[in-house]
Each structure stands twice: as structure tokens, then as C-alpha cells.
PDB file of N, CA and C in Angstrom:
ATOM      1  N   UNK A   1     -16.489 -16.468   9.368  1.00  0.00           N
ATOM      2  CA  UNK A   1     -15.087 -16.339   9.022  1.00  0.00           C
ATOM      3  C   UNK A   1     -14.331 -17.576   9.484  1.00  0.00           C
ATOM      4  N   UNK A   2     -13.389 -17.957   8.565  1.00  0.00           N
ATOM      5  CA  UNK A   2     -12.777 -19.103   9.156  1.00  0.00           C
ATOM      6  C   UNK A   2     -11.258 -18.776   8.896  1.00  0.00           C
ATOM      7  N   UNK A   3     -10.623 -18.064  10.298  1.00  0.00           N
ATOM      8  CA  UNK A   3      -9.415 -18.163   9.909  1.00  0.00           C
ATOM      9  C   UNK A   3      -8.229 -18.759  10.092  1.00  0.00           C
ATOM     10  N   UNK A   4      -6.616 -18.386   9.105  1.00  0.00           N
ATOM     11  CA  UNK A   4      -6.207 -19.005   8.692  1.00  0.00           C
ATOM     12  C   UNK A   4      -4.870 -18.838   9.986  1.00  0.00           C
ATOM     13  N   UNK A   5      -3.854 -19.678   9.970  1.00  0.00           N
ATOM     14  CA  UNK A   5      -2.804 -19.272  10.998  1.00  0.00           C
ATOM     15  C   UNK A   5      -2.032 -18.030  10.138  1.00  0.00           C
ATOM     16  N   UNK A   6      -1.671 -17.210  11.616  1.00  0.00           N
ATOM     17  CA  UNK A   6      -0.621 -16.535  11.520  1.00  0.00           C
ATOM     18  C   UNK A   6      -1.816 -15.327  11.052  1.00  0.00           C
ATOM     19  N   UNK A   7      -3.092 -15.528  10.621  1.00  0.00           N
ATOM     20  CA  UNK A   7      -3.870 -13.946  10.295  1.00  0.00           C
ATOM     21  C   UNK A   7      -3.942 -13.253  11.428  1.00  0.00           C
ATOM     22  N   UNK A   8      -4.218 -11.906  11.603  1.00  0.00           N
ATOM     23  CA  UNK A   8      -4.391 -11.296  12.277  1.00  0.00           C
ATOM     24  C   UNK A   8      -6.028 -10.990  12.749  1.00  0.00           C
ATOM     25  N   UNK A   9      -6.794 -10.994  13.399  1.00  0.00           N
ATOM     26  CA  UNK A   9      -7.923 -11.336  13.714  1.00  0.00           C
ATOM     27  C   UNK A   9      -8.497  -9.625  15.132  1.00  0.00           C
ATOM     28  N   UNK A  10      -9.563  -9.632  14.972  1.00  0.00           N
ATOM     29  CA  UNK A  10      -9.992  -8.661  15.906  1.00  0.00           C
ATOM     30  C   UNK A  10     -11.366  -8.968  16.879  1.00  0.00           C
ATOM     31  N   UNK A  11     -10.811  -8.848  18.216  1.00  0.00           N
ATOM     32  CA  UNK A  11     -12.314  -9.879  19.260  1.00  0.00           C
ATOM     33  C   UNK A  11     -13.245  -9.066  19.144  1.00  0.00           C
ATOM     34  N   UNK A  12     -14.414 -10.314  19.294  1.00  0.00           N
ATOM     35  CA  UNK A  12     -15.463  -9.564  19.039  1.00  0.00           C
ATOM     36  C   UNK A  12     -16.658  -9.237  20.260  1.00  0.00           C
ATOM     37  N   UNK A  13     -15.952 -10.165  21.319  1.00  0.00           N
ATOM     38  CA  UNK A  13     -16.197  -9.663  23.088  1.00  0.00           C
ATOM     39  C   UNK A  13     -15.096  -9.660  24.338  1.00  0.00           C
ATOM     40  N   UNK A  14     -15.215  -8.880  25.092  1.00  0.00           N
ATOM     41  CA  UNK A  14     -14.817  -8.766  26.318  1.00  0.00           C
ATOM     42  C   UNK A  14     -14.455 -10.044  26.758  1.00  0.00           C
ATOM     43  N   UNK A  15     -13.123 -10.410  27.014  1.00  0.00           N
ATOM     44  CA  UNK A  15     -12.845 -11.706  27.735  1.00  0.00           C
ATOM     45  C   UNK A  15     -11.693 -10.889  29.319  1.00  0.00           C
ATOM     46  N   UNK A  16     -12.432 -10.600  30.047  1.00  0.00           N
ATOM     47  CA  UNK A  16     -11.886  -9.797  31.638  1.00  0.00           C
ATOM     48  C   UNK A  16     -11.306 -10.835  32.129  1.00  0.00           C
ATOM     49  N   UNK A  17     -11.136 -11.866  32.326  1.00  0.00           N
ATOM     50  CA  UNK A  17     -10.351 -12.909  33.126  1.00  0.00           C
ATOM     51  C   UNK A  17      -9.254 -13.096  32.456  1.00  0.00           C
ATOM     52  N   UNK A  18      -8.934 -12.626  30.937  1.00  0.00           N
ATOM     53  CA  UNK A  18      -7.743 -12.333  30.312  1.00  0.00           C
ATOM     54  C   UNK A  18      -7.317 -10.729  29.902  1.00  0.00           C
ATOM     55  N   UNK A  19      -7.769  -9.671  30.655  1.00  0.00           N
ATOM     56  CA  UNK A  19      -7.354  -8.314  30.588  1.00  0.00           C
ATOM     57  C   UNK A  19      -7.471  -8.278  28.660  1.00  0.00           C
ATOM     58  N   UNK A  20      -8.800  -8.627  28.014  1.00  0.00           N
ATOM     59  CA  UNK A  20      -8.983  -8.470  26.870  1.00  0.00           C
ATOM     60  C   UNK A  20     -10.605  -7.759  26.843  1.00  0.00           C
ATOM     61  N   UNK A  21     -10.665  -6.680  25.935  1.00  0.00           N
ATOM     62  CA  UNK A  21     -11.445  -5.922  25.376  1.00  0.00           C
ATOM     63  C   UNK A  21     -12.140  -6.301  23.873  1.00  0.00           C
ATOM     64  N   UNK A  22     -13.399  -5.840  23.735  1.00  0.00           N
ATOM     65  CA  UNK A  22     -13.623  -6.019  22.391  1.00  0.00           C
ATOM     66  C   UNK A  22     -13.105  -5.340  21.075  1.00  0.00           C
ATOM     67  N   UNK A  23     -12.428  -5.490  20.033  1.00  0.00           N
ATOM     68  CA  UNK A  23     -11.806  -4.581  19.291  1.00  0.00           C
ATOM     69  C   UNK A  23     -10.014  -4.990  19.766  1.00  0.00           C
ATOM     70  N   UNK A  24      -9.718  -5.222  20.611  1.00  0.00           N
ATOM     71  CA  UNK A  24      -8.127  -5.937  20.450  1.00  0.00           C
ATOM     72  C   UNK A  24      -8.046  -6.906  19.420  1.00  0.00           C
ATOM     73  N   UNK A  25      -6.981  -6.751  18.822  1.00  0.00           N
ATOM     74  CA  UNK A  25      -5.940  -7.530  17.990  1.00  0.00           C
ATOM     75  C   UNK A  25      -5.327  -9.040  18.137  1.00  0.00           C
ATOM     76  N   UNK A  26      -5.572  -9.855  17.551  1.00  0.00           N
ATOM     77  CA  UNK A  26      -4.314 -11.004  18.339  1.00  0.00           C
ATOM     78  C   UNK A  26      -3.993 -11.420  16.796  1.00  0.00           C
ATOM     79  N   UNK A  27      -3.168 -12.415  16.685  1.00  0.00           N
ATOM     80  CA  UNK A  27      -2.629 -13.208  15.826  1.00  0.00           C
ATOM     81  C   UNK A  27      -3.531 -14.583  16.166  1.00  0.00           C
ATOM     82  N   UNK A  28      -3.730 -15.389  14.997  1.00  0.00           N
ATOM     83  CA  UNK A  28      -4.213 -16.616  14.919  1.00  0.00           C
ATOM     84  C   UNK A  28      -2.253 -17.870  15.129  1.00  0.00           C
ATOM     85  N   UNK A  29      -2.976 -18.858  16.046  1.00  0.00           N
ATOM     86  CA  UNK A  29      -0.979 -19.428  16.177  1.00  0.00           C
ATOM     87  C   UNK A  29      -1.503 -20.820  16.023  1.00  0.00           C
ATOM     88  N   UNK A  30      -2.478 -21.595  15.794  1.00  0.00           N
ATOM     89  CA  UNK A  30      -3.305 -22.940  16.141  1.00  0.00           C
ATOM     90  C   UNK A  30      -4.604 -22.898  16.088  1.00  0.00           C
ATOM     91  N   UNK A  31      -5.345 -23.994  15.033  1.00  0.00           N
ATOM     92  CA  UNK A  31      -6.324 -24.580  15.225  1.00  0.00           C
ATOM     93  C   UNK A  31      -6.329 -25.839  15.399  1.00  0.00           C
ATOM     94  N   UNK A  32      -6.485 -26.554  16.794  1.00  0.00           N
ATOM     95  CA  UNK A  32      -6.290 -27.437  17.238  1.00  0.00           C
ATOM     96  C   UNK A  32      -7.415 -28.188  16.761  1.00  0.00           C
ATOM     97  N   UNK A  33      -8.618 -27.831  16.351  1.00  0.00           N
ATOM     98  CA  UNK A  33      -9.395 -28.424  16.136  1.00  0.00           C
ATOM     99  C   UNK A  33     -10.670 -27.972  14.813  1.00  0.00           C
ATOM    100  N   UNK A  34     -12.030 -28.638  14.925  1.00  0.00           N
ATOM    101  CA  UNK A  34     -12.610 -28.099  14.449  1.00  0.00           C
ATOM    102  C   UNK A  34     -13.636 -26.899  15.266  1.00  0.00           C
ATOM    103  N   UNK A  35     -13.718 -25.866  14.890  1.00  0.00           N
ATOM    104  CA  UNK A  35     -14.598 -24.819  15.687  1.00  0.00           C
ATOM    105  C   UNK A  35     -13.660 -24.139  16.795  1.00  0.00           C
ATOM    106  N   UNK A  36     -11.845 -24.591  16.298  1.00  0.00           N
ATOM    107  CA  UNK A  36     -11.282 -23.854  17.858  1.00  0.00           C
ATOM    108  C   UNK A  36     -10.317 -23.484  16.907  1.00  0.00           C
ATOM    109  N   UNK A  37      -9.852 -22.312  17.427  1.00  0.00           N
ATOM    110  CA  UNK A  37      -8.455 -21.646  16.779  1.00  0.00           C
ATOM    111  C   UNK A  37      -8.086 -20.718  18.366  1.00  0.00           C
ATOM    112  N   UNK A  38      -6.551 -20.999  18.398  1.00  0.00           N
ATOM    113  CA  UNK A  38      -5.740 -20.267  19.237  1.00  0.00           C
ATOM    114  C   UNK A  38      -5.412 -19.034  18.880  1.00  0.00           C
ATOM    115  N   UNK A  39      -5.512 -17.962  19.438  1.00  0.00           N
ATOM    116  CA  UNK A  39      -5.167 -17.131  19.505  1.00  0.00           C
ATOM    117  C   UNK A  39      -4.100 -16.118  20.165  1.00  0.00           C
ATOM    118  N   UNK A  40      -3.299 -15.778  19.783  1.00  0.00           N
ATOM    119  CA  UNK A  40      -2.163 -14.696  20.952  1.00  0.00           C
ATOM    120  C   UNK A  40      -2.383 -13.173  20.832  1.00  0.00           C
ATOM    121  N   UNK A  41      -2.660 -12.865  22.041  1.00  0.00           N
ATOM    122  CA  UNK A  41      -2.502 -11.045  22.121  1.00  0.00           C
ATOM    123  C   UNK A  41      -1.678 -10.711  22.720  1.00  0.00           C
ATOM    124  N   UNK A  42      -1.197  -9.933  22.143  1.00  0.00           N
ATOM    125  CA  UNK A  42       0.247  -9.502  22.690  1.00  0.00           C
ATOM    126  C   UNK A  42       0.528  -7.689  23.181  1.00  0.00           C
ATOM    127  N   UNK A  43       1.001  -7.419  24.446  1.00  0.00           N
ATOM    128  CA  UNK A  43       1.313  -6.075  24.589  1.00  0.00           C
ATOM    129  C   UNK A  43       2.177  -5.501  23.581  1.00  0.00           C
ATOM    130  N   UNK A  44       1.951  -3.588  23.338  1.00  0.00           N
ATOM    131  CA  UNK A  44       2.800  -3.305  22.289  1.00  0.00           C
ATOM    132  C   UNK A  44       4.878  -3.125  22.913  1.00  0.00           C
ATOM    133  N   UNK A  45       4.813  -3.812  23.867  1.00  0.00           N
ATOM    134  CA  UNK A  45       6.269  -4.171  24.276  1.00  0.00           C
ATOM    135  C   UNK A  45       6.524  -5.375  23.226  1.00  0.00           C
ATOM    136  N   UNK A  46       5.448  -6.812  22.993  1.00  0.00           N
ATOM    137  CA  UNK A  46       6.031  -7.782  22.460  1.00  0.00           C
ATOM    138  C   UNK A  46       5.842  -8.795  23.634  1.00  0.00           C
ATOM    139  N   UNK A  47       5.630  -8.525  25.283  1.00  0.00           N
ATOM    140  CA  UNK A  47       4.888  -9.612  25.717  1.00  0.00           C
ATOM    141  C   UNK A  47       3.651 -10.193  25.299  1.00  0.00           C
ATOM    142  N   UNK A  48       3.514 -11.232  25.603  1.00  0.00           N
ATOM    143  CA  UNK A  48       1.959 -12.073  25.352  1.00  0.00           C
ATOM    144  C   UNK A  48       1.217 -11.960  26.544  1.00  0.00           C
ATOM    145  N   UNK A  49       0.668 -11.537  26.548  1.00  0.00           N
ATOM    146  CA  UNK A  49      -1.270 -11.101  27.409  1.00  0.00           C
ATOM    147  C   UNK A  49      -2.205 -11.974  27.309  1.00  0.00           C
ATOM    148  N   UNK A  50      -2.086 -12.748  26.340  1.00  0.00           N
ATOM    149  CA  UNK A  50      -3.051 -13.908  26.827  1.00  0.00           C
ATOM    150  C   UNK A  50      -2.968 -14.768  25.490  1.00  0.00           C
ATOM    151  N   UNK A  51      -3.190 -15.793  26.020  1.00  0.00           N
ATOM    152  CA  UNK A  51      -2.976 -17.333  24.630  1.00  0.00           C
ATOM    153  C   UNK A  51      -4.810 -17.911  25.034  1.00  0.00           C
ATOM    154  N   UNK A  52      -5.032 -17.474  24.010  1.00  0.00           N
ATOM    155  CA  UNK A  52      -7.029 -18.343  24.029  1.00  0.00           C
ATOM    156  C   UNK A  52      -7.905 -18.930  22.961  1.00  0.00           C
ATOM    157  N   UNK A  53      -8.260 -19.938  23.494  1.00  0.00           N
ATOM    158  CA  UNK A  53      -8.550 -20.659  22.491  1.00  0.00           C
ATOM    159  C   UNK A  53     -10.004 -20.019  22.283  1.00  0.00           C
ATOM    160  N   UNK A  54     -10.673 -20.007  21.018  1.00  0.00           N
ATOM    161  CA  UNK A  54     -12.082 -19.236  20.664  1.00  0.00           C
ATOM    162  C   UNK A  54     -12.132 -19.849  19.545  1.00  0.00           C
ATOM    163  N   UNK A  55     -13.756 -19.913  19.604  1.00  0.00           N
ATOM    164  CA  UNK A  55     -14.489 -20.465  18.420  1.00  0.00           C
ATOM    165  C   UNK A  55     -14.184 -19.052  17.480  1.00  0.00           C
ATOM    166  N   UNK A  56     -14.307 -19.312  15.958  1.00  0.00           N
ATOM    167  CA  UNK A  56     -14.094 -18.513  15.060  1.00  0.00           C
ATOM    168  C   UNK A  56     -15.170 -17.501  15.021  1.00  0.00           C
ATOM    169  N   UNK A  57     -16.151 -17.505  15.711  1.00  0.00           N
ATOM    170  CA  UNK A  57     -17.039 -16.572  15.595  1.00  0.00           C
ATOM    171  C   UNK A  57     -17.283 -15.157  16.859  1.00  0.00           C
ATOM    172  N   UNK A  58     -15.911 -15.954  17.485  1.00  0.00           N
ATOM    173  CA  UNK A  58     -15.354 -14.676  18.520  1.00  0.00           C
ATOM    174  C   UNK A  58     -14.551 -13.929  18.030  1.00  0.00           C
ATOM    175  N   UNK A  59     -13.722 -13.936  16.236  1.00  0.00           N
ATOM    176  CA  UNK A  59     -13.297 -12.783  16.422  1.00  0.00           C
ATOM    177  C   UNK A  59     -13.562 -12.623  14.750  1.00  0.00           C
ATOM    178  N   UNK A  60     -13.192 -11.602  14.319  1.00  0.00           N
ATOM    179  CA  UNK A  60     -13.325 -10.997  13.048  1.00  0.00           C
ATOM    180  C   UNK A  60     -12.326 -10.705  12.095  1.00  0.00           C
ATOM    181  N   UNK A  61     -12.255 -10.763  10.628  1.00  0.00           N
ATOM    182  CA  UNK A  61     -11.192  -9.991  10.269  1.00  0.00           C
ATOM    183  C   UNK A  61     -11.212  -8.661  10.418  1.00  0.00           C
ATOM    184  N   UNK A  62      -9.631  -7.990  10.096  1.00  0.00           N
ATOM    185  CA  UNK A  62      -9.146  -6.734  10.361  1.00  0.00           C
ATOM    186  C   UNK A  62     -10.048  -6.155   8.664  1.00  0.00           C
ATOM    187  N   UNK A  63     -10.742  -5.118   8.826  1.00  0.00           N
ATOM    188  CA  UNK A  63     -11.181  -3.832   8.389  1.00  0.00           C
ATOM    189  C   UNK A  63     -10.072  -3.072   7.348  1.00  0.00           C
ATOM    190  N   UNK A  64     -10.651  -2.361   6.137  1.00  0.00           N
ATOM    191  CA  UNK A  64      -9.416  -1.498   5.650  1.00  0.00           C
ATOM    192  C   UNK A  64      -9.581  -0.237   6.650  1.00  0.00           C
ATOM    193  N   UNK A  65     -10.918   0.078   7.294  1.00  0.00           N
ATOM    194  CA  UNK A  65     -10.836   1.434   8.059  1.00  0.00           C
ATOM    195  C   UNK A  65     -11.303   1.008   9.325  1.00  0.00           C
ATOM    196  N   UNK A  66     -10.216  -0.043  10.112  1.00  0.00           N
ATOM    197  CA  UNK A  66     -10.366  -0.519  11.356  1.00  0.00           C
ATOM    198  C   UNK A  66      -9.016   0.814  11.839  1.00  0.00           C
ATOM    199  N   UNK A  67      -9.302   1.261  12.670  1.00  0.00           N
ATOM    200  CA  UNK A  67      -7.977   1.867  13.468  1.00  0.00           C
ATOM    201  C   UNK A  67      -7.540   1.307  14.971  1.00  0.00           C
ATOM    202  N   UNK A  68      -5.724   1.416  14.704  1.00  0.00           N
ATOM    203  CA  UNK A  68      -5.059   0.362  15.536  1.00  0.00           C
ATOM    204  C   UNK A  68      -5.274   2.009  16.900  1.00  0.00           C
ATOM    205  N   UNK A  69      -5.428   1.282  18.192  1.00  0.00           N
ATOM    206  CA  UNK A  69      -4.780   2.480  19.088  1.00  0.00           C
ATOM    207  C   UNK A  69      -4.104   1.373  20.531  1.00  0.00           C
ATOM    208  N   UNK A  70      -4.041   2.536  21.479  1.00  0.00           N
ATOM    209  CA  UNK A  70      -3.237   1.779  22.396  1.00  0.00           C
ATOM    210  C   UNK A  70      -3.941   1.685  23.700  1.00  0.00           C
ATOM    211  N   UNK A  71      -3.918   0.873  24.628  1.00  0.00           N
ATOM    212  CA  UNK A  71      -4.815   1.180  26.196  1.00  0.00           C
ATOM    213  C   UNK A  71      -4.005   0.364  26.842  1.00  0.00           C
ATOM    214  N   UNK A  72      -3.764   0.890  28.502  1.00  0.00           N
ATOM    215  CA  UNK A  72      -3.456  -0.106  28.976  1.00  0.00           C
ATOM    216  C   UNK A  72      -4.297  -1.221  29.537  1.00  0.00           C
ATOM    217  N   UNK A  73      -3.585  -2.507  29.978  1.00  0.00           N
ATOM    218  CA  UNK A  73      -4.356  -3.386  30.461  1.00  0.00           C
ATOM    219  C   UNK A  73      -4.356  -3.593  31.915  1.00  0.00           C
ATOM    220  N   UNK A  74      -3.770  -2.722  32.190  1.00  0.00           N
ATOM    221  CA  UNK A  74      -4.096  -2.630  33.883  1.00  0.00           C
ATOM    222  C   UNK A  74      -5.716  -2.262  34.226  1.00  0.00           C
ATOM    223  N   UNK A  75      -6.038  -2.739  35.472  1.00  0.00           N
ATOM    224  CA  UNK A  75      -7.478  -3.154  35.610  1.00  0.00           C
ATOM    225  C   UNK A  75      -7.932  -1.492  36.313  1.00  0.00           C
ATOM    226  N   UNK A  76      -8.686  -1.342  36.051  1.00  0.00           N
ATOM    227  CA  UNK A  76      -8.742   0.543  36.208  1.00  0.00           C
ATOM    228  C   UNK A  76      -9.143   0.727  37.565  1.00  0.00           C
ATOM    229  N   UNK A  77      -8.828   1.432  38.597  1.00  0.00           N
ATOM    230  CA  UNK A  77      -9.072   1.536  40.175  1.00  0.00           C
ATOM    231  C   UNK A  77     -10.376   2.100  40.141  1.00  0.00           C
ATOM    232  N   UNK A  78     -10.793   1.476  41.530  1.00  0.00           N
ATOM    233  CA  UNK A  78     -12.331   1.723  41.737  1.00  0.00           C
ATOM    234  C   UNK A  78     -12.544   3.045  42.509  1.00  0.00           C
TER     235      UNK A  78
END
């Protein structure tokens, strides 16, 4: 997949040093390069949770029977 700015995109691993899961959402905002596109995930407040740059083969397009849900990103107590 090679995507385009401003698509909406879905990860396709666990990135924990940015409170990101596989199956979150971001927006595409920059491809700075070749093999790099920026990405933003954003809480459903409208803050940003993390700005990351990933090769295109970290995330996927959105599905017609992908379903959106909600989790928090607080780190879960041990």
C-alpha cells in the first residue's frame, strides 16, 4: 500500500513507547520521503497521541467491515 496524505490508515503493530496498539487509526500528514510517511493518532477528545514516522508497510488501509471502537491509552496497572 502506498499511501496518500490526509488518508486514513490502520497500524499494523504495537508501537508501546507511543501508547499505540495494533488496529488504531491515524491520519497520514507527510511523506517526507521515500519508504516514510508521517502519521498522527489522535485521542477521541481531538488531542494528538503520537506523530510517527513508519514505513508504509506498518499500516493498512481502512476495511468496509473494519469496526471503529474506543480504549483508553492509559498504561493498564500491574
Amino acid at each position: 500500500m502506498t499511501p496518500n496524505l490526509l488518508d486514513v490508515v490502520v497500524l499494523n503493530c504495537d508501537l508501546p513507547a507511543h501508547g499505540l496498539r495494533r488496529g488504531d487509526l491515524g491520519a497520514v500528514v507527510d511523506a517526507p520521503g521515500p519508504g516514510a510517511i508521517v502519521v498522527e493518532f489522535v485521542a477521541a477528545s481531538g488531542r494528538t497521541q503520537a506523530l510517527v514516522t513508519l514505513a508504509p508497510a506498518d499500516v493498512r488501509a481502512v476495511a468496509d467491515d473494519d469496526l471503529v471502537a474506543v480504549r483508553s491509552a492509559a498504561p493498564k496497572a500491574s
